[in-house]
Structure formats: C-alpha cells, structure tokens
C-alpha atoms as a PDB file:
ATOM      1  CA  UNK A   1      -3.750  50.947 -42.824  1.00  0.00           C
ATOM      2  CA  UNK A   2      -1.170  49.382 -40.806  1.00  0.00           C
ATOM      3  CA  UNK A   3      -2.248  48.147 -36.621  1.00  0.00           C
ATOM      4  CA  UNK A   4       0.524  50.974 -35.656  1.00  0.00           C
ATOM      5  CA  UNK A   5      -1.099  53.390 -38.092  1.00  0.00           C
ATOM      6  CA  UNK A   6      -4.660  52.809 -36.368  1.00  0.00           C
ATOM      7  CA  UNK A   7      -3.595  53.251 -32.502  1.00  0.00           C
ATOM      8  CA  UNK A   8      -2.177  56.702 -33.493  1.00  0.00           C
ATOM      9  CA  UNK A   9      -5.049  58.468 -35.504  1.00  0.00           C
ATOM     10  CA  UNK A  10      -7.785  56.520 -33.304  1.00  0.00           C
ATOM     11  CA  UNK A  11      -6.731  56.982 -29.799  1.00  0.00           C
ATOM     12  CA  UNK A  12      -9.501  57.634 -27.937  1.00  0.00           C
ATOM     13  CA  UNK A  13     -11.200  54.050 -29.237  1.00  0.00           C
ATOM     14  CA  UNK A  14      -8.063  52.257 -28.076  1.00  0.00           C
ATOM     15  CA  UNK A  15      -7.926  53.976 -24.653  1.00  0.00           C
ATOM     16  CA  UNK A  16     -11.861  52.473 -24.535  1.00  0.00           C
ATOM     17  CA  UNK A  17     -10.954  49.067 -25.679  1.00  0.00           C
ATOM     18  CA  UNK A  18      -7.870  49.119 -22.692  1.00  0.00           C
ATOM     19  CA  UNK A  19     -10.451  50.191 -20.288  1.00  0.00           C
ATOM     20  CA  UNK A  20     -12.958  47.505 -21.182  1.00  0.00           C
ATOM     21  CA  UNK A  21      -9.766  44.712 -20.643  1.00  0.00           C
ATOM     22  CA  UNK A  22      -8.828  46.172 -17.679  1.00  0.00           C
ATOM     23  CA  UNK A  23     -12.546  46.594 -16.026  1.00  0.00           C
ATOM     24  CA  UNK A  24     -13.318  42.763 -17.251  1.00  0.00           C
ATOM     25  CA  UNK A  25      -9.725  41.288 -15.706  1.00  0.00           C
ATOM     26  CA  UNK A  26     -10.550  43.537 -12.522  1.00  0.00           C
ATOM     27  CA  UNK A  27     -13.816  41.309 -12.094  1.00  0.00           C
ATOM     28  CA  UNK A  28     -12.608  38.145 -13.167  1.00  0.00           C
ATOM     29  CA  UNK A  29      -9.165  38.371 -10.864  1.00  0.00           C
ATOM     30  CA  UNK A  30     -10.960  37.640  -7.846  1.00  0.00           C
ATOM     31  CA  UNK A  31     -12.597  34.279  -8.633  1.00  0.00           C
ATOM     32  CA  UNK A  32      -9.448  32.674 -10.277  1.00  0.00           C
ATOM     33  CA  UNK A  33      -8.521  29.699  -8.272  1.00  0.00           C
ATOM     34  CA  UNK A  34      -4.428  29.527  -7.309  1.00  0.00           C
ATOM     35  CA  UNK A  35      -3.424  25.910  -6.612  1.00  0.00           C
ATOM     36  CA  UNK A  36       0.344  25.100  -4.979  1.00  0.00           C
ATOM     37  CA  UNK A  37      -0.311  21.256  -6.891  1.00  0.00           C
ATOM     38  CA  UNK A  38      -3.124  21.546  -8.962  1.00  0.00           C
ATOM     39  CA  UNK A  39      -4.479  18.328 -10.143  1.00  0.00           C
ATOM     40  CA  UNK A  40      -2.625  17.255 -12.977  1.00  0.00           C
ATOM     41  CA  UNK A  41      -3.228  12.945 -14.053  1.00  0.00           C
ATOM     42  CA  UNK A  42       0.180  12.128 -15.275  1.00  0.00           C
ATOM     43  CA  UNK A  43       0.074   9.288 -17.742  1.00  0.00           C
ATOM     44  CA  UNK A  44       1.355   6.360 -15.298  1.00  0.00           C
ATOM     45  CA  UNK A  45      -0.144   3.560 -13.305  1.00  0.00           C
ATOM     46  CA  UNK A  46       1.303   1.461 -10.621  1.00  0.00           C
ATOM     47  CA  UNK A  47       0.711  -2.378 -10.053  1.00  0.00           C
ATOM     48  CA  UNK A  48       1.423  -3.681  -6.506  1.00  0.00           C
ATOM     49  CA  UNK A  49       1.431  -7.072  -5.247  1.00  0.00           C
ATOM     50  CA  UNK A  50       2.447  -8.651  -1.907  1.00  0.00           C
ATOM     51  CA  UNK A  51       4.106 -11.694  -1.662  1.00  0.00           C
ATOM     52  CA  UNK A  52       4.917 -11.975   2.027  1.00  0.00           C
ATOM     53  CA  UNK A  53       7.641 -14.195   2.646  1.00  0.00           C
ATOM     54  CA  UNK A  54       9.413 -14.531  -0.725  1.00  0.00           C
ATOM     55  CA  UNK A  55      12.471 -13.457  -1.788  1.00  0.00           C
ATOM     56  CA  UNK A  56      13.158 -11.157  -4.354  1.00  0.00           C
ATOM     57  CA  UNK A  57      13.734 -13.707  -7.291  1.00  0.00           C
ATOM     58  CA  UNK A  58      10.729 -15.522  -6.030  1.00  0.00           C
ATOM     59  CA  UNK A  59       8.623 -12.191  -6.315  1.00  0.00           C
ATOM     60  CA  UNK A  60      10.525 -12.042  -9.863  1.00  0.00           C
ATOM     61  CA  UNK A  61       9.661 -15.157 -11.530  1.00  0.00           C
ATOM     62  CA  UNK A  62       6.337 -16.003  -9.917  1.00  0.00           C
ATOM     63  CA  UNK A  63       4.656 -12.184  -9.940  1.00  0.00           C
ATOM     64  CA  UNK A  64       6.608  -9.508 -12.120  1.00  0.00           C
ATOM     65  CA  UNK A  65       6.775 -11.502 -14.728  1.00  0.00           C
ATOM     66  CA  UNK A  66       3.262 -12.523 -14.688  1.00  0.00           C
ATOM     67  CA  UNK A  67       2.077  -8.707 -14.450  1.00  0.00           C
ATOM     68  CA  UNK A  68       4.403  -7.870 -17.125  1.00  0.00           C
ATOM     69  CA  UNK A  69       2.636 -10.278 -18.956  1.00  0.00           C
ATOM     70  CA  UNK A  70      -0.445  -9.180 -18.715  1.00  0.00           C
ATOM     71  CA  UNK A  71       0.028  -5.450 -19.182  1.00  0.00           C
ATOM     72  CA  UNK A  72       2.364  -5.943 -22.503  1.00  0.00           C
ATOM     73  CA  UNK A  73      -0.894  -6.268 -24.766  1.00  0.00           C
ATOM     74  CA  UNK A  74      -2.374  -2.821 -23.670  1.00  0.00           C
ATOM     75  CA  UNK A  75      -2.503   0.064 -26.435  1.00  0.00           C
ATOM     76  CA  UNK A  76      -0.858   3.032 -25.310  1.00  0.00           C
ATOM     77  CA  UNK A  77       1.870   1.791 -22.968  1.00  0.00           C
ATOM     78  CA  UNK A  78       4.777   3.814 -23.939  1.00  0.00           C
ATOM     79  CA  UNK A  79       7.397   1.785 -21.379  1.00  0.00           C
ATOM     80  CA  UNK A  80       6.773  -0.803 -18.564  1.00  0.00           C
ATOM     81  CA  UNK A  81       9.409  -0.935 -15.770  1.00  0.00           C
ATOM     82  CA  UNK A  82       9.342  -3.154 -12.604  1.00  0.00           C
ATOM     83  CA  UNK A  83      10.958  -3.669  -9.238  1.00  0.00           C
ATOM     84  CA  UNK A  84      11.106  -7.223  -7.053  1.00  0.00           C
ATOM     85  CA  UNK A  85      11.919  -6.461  -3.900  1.00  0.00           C
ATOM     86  CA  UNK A  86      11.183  -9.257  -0.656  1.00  0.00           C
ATOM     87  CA  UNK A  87       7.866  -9.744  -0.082  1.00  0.00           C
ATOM     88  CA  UNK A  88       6.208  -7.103  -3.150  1.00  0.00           C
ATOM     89  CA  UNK A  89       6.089  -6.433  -6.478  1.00  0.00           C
ATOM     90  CA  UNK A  90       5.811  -3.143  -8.308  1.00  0.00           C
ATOM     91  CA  UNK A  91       5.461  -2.842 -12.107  1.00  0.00           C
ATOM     92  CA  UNK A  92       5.506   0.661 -13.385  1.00  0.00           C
ATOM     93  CA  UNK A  93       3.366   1.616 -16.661  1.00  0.00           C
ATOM     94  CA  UNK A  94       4.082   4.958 -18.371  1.00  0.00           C
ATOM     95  CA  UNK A  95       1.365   5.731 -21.096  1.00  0.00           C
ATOM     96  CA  UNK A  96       1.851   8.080 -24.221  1.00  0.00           C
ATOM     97  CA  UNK A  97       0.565  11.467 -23.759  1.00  0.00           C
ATOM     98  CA  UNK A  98      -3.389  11.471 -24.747  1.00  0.00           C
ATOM     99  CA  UNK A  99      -3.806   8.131 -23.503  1.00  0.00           C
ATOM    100  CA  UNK A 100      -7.209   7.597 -22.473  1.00  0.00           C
ATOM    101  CA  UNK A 101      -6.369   6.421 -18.389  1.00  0.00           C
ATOM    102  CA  UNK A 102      -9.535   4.911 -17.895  1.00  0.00           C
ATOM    103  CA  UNK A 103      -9.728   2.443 -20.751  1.00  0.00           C
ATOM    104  CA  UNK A 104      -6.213   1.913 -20.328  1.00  0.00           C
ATOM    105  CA  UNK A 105      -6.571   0.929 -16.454  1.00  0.00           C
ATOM    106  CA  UNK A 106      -9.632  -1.156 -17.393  1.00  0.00           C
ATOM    107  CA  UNK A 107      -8.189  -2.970 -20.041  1.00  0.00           C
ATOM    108  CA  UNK A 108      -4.987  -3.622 -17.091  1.00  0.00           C
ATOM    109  CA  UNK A 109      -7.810  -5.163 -14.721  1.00  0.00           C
ATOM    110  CA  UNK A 110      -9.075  -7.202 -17.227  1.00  0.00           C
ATOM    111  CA  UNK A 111      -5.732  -8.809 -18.247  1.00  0.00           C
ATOM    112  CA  UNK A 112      -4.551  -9.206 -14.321  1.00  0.00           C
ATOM    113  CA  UNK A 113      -7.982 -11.275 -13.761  1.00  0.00           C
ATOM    114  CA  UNK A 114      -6.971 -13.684 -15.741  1.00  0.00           C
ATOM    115  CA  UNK A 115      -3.543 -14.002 -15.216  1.00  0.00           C
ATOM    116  CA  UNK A 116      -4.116 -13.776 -11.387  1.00  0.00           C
ATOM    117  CA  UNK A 117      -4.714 -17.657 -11.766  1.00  0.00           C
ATOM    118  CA  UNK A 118      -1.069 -18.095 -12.387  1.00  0.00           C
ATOM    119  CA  UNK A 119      -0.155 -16.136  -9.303  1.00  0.00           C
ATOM    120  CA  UNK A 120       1.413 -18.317  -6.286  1.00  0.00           C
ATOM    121  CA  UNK A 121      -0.940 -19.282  -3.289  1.00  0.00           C
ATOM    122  CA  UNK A 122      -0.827 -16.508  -0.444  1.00  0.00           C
ATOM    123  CA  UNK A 123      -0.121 -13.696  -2.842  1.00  0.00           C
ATOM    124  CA  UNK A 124      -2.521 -10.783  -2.419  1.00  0.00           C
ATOM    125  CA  UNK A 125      -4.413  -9.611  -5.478  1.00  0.00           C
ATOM    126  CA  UNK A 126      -2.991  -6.931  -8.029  1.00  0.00           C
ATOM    127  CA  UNK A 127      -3.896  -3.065  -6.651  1.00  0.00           C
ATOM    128  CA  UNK A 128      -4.101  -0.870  -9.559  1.00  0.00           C
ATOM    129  CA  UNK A 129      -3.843   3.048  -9.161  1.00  0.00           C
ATOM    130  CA  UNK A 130      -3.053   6.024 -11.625  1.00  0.00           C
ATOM    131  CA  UNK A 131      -0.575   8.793 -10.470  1.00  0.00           C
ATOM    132  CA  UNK A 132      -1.602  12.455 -10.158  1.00  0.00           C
ATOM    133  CA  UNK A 133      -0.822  15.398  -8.216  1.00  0.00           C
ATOM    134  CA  UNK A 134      -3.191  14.977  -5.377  1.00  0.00           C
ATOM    135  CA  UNK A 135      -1.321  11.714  -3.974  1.00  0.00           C
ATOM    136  CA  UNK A 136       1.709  14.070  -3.282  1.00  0.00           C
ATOM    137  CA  UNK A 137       1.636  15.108   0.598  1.00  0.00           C
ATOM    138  CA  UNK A 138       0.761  18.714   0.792  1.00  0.00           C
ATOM    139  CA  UNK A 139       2.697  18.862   4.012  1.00  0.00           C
ATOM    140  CA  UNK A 140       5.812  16.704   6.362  1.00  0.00           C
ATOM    141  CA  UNK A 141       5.567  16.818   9.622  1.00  0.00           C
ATOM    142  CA  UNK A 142       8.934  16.152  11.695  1.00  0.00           C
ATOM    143  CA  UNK A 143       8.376  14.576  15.412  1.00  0.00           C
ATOM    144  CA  UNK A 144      11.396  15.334  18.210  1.00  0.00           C
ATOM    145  CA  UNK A 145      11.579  14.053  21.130  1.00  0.00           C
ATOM    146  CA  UNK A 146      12.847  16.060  24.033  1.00  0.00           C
ATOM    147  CA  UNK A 147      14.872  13.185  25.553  1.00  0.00           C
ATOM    148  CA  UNK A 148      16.757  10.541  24.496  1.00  0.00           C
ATOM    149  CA  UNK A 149      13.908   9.132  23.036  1.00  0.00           C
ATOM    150  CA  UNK A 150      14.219   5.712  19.925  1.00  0.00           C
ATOM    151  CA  UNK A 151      12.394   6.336  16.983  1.00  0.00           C
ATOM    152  CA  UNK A 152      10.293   3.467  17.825  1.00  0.00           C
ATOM    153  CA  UNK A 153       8.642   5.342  20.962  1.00  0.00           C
ATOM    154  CA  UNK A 154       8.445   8.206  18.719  1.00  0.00           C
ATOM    155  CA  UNK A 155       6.911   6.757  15.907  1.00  0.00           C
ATOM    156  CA  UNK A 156       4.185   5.404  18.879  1.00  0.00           C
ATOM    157  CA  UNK A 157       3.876   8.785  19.475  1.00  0.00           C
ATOM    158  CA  UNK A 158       2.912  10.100  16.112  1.00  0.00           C
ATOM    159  CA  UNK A 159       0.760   6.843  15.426  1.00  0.00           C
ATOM    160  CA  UNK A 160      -1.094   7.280  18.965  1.00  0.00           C
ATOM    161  CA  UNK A 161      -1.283  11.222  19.526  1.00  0.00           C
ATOM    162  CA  UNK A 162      -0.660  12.820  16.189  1.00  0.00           C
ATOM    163  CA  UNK A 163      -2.531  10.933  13.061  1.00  0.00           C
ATOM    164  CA  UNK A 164      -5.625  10.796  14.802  1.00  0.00           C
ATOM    165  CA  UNK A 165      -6.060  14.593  15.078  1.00  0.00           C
ATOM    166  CA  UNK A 166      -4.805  15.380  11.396  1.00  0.00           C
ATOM    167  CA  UNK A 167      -7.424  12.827  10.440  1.00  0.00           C
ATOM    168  CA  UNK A 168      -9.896  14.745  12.059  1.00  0.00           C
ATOM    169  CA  UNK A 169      -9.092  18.350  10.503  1.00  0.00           C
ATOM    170  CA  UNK A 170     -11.216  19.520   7.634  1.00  0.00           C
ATOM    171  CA  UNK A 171      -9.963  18.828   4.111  1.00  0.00           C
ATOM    172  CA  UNK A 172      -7.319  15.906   5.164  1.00  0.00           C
ATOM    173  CA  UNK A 173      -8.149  13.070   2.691  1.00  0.00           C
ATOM    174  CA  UNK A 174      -5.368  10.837   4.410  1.00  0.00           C
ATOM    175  CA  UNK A 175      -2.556  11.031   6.721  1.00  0.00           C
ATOM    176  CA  UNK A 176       1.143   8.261   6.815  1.00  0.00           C
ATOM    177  CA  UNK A 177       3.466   7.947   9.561  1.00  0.00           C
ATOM    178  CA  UNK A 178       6.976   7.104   8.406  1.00  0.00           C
ATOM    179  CA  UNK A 179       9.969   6.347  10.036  1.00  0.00           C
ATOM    180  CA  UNK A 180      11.291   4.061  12.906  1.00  0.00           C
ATOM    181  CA  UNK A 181      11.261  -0.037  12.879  1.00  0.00           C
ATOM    182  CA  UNK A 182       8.593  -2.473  12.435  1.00  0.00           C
ATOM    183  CA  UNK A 183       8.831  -4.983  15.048  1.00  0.00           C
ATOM    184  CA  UNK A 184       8.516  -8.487  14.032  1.00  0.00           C
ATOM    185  CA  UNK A 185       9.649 -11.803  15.640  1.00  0.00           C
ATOM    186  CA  UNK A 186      12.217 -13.977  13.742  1.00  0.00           C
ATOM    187  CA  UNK A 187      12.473 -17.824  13.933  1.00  0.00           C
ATOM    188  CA  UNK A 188      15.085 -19.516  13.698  1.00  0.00           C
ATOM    189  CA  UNK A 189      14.485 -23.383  12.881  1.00  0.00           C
ATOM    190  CA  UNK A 190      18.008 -26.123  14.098  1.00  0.00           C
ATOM    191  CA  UNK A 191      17.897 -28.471  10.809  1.00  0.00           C
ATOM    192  CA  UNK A 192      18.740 -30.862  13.115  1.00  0.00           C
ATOM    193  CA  UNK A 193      16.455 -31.003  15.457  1.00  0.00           C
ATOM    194  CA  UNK A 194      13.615 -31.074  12.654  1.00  0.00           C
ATOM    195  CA  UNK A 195      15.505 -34.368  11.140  1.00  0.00           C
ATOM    196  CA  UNK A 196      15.669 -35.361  14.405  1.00  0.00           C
ATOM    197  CA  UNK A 197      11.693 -35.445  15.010  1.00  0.00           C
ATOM    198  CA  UNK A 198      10.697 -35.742  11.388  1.00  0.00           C
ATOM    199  CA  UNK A 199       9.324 -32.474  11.104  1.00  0.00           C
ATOM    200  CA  UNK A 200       9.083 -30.016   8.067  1.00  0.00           C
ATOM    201  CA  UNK A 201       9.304 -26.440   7.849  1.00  0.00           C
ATOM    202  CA  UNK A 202       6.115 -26.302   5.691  1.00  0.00           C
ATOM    203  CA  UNK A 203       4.567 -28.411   9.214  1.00  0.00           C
ATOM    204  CA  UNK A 204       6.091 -24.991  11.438  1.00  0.00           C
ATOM    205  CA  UNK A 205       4.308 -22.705   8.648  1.00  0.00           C
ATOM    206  CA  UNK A 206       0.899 -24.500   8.714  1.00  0.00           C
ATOM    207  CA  UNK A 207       1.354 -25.065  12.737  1.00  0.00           C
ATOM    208  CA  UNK A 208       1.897 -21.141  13.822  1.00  0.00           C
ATOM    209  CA  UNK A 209       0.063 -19.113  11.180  1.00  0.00           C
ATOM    210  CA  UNK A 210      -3.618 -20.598  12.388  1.00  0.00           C
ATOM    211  CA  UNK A 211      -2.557 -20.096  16.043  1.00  0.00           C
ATOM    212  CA  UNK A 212      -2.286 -16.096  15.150  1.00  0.00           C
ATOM    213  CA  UNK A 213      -5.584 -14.517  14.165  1.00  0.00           C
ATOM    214  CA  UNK A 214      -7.972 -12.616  15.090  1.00  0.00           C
ATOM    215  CA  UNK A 215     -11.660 -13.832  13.720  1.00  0.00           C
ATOM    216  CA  UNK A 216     -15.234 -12.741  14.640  1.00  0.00           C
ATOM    217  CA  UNK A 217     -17.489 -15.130  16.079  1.00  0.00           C
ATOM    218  CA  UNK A 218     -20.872 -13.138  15.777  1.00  0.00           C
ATOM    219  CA  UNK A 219     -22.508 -11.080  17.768  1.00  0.00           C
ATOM    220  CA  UNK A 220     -25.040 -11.525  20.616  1.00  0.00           C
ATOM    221  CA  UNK A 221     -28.357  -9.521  21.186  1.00  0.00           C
ATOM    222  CA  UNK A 222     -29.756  -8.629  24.526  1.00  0.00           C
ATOM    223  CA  UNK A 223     -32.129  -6.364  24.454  1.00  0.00           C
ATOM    224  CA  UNK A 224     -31.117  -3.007  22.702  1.00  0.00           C
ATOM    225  CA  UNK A 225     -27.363  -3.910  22.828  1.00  0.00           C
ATOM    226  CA  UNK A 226     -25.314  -5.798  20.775  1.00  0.00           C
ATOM    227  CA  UNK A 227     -21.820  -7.772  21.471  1.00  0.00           C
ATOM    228  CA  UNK A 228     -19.382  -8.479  19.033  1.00  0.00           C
ATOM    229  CA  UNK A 229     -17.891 -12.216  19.751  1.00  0.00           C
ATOM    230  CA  UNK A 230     -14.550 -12.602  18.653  1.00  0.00           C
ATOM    231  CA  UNK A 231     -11.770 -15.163  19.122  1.00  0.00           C
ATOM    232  CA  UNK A 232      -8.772 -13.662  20.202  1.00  0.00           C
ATOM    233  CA  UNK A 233      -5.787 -15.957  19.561  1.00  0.00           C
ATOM    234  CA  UNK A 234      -2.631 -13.827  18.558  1.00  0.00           C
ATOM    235  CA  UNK A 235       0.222 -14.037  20.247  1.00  0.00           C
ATOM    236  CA  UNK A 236       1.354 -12.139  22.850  1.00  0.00           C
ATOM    237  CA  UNK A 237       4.480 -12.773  23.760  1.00  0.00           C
ATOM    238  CA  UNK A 238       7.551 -14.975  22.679  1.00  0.00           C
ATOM    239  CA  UNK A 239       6.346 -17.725  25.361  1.00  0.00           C
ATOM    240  CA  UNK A 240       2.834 -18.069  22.966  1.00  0.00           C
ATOM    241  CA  UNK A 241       5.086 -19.300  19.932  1.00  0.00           C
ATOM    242  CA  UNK A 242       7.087 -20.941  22.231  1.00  0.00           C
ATOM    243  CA  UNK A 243       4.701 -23.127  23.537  1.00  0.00           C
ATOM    244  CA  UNK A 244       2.757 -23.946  19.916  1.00  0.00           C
ATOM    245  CA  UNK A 245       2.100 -27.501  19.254  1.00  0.00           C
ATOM    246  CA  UNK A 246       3.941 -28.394  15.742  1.00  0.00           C
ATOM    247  CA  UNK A 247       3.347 -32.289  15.502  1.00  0.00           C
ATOM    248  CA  UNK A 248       2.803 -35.043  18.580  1.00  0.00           C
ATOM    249  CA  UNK A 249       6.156 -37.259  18.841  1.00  0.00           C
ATOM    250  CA  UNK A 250       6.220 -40.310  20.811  1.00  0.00           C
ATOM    251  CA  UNK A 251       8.708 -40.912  23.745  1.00  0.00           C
ATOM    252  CA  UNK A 252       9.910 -44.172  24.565  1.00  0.00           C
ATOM    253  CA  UNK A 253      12.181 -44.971  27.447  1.00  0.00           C
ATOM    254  CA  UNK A 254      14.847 -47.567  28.115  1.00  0.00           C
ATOM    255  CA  UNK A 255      12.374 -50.736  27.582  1.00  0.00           C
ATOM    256  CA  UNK A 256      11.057 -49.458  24.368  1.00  0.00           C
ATOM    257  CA  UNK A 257       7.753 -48.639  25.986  1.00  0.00           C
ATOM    258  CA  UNK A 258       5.795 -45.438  24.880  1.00  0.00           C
ATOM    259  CA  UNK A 259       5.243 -42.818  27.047  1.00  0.00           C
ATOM    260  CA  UNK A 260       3.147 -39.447  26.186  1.00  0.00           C
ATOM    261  CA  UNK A 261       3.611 -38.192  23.309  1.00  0.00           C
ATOM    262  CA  UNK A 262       5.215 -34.263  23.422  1.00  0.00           C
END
C-alpha cells in the first residue's frame, strides 16, 4: 500500500499524527533562539605586526615575509595573502573547511616564536586572532555636530562623552571610535646642518624617544593610602622637542679658544 493510499483509508490516525507535530512545534517555538549574526567561526586567521616607522618595503622584506614563512608549513592552509602597508603588517590565512582552528592557530604560534628572532628590533610581537561573526559591530553610530564643527573636535567628542557610556551598557563587549585625524608631530631634519655638527639621524632617534615616556616610579605608603610615583616626561608642546639635547658641540671663537659647549 502506497503513502497516498494510507492517508486516504486512515484519516483519522493522520489527523492525530498532525496534531501531535503541531502541539510539539507549539511548545518548542517559544524557546528557539533568533540571532541577527549568529556565531559562525569562519575558517581564517589574521597575523598583525607593527613596525612603526618603516616603510612599506621595509615592513615587506623584514616582517611579511618572515610570517609568510612561518605559516607556509601549517596543514590546512588553503591560501595565505598579505598586505605591507607603513608601519604594519597583515598576513591573511584562509583554512579549508573542517579545519580544526585551534590546532591550526597553535601550530601558527609555535612557528612565529621562532621566527620572531628574525624580526627587526622595535617591531611588536605577532597578534594572532581567528575571524567569526561576533567581531562584526552589531551597530554604527554617526556623530554631527551642530556647528561648523572639524572632525577632530568631534571625534574628541565621541572619545570623551560617547564610548564611555556604551562601555558601560549591559552586553557591550567593546566599543571603536573611527574617523577624524591622528595628530602627530613631524620632524624635519636640514642634512646640512647635521654634517655641519657631526650628528646622525640614528643620534636624533636615540636623543628624543627616551625624553618621551611615561614610567612608574613606585608607589608610597602612608598609612591606609597609597601613591602611585610616576615620572612624567612627555612632551607637551613643540618647545619640549625643541629644546632636547641631541649631542654637546664645542664653540670656539676667533682665537680658537673653547667656549661652552651647546
């Protein structure tokens, strides 16, 4: 007897067997979870590296290529792609589907610790993350300004007034401001002026970048309350790097006698 032939000589038991489906989806409908991203773990990983101060074919030869390297010899890589920009590196891995992620990212770790020996002095270590659905932002928030307003100030006023109370709502893992211009001081070094007193560019590196941090010291007990000691020497203001010592050059006047050295 043919399905078709048993749903019209046995009604009744198929009318019982509809109800049952539709009293069991009735109870089940309700606890079903609906997602707009649900978590999904696509099969890629993402190696970044800073490199502050190098240009892009510096990045190239000294980090990519490294990275590239090192991530070549792990099973399951189904392409590896890469972008040298100034001042970071980015290597893209894209696994075959049913890649184990874990053992894949492990075996990545592994490999960059021993490469990372090759890697040029102030480069920051390797970050390693995998890609899935929850890293997308769930929501874009657009800031106006009511005047004539830069997007620098308004970019302050996201960073200052906004963030901080999306970081504090319930749920929000993590919160990015995007937009405006980093502000950054750029100097410019006369060639001849440095043959001039003898002086290097490596000696203006070495002479400004100790002259611009921020370390703690300690801290202090009295009593019940604590201090946090700190040395505060960044600069503050274009007169600062101005008025950094780079090397001691002596000064002789018309009789070939030495003055101070400045």
């Amino acid at each position: 007897m043919s399905f078709t032939d048993t749903v019209i000589h046995r009604p009744t038991t198929i009318l019982i067997i509809f109800t049952i489906l539709c009293g069991v989806a009735l109870l089940v409908y309700p606890s079903l979870s609906v997602e707009l991203f649900p978590e999904m773990e696509l099969p890629m990983a993402v190696v970044y590296t800073t490199y502050q101060g190098a240009s892009p074919e510096t990045v190239e030869e000294t980090l990519t290529k490294n990275i590239e390297a090192a991530v070549s010899s792990v099973r399951g890589i189904s392409s590896v792609t890469s972008r040298s920009s100034e001042g970071y590196s980015m290597v893209m891995i894209e696994f075959d589907y049913g890649t184990d992620l874990t053992e894949a990212s492990n075996s990545i770790k592994d490999n960059l610790d021993m490469y990372e020996r090759f890697f040029p002095e102030g480069s920051s270590s390797p970050t390693l993350f995998k890609l899935n659905t929850n890293m997308m932002p769930v929501m874009n928030i657009a800031v106006l300004g009511e005047r004539a307003q830069s997007a620098n100030e308004l970019k302050a006023i996201a960073e200052d007034s906004v963030q901080p109370v999306l970081d504090r709502v319930a749920g929000v893992s993590t919160t990015s401001v995007s937009g405006g211009q980093e502000t950054y001081v750029q100097i410019a070094v006369s060639q001849n002026r440095l043959e001039a007193y003898g002086v290097t560019l490596t000696q203006i590196v070495r002479s400004l970048a100790p002259q611009n941090y921020q370390i703690g010291s300690g801290t202090i007990e009295n009593g019940d309350t604590s201090y946090l000691v700190r040395t505060n020497e960044e600069f503050s203001s274009i007169d600062d790097i101005r008025q950094t010592l780079i090397a001691a050059v002596p000064v002789f006047d018309a009789a070939g006698r030495c003055d101070l050295p400045r």
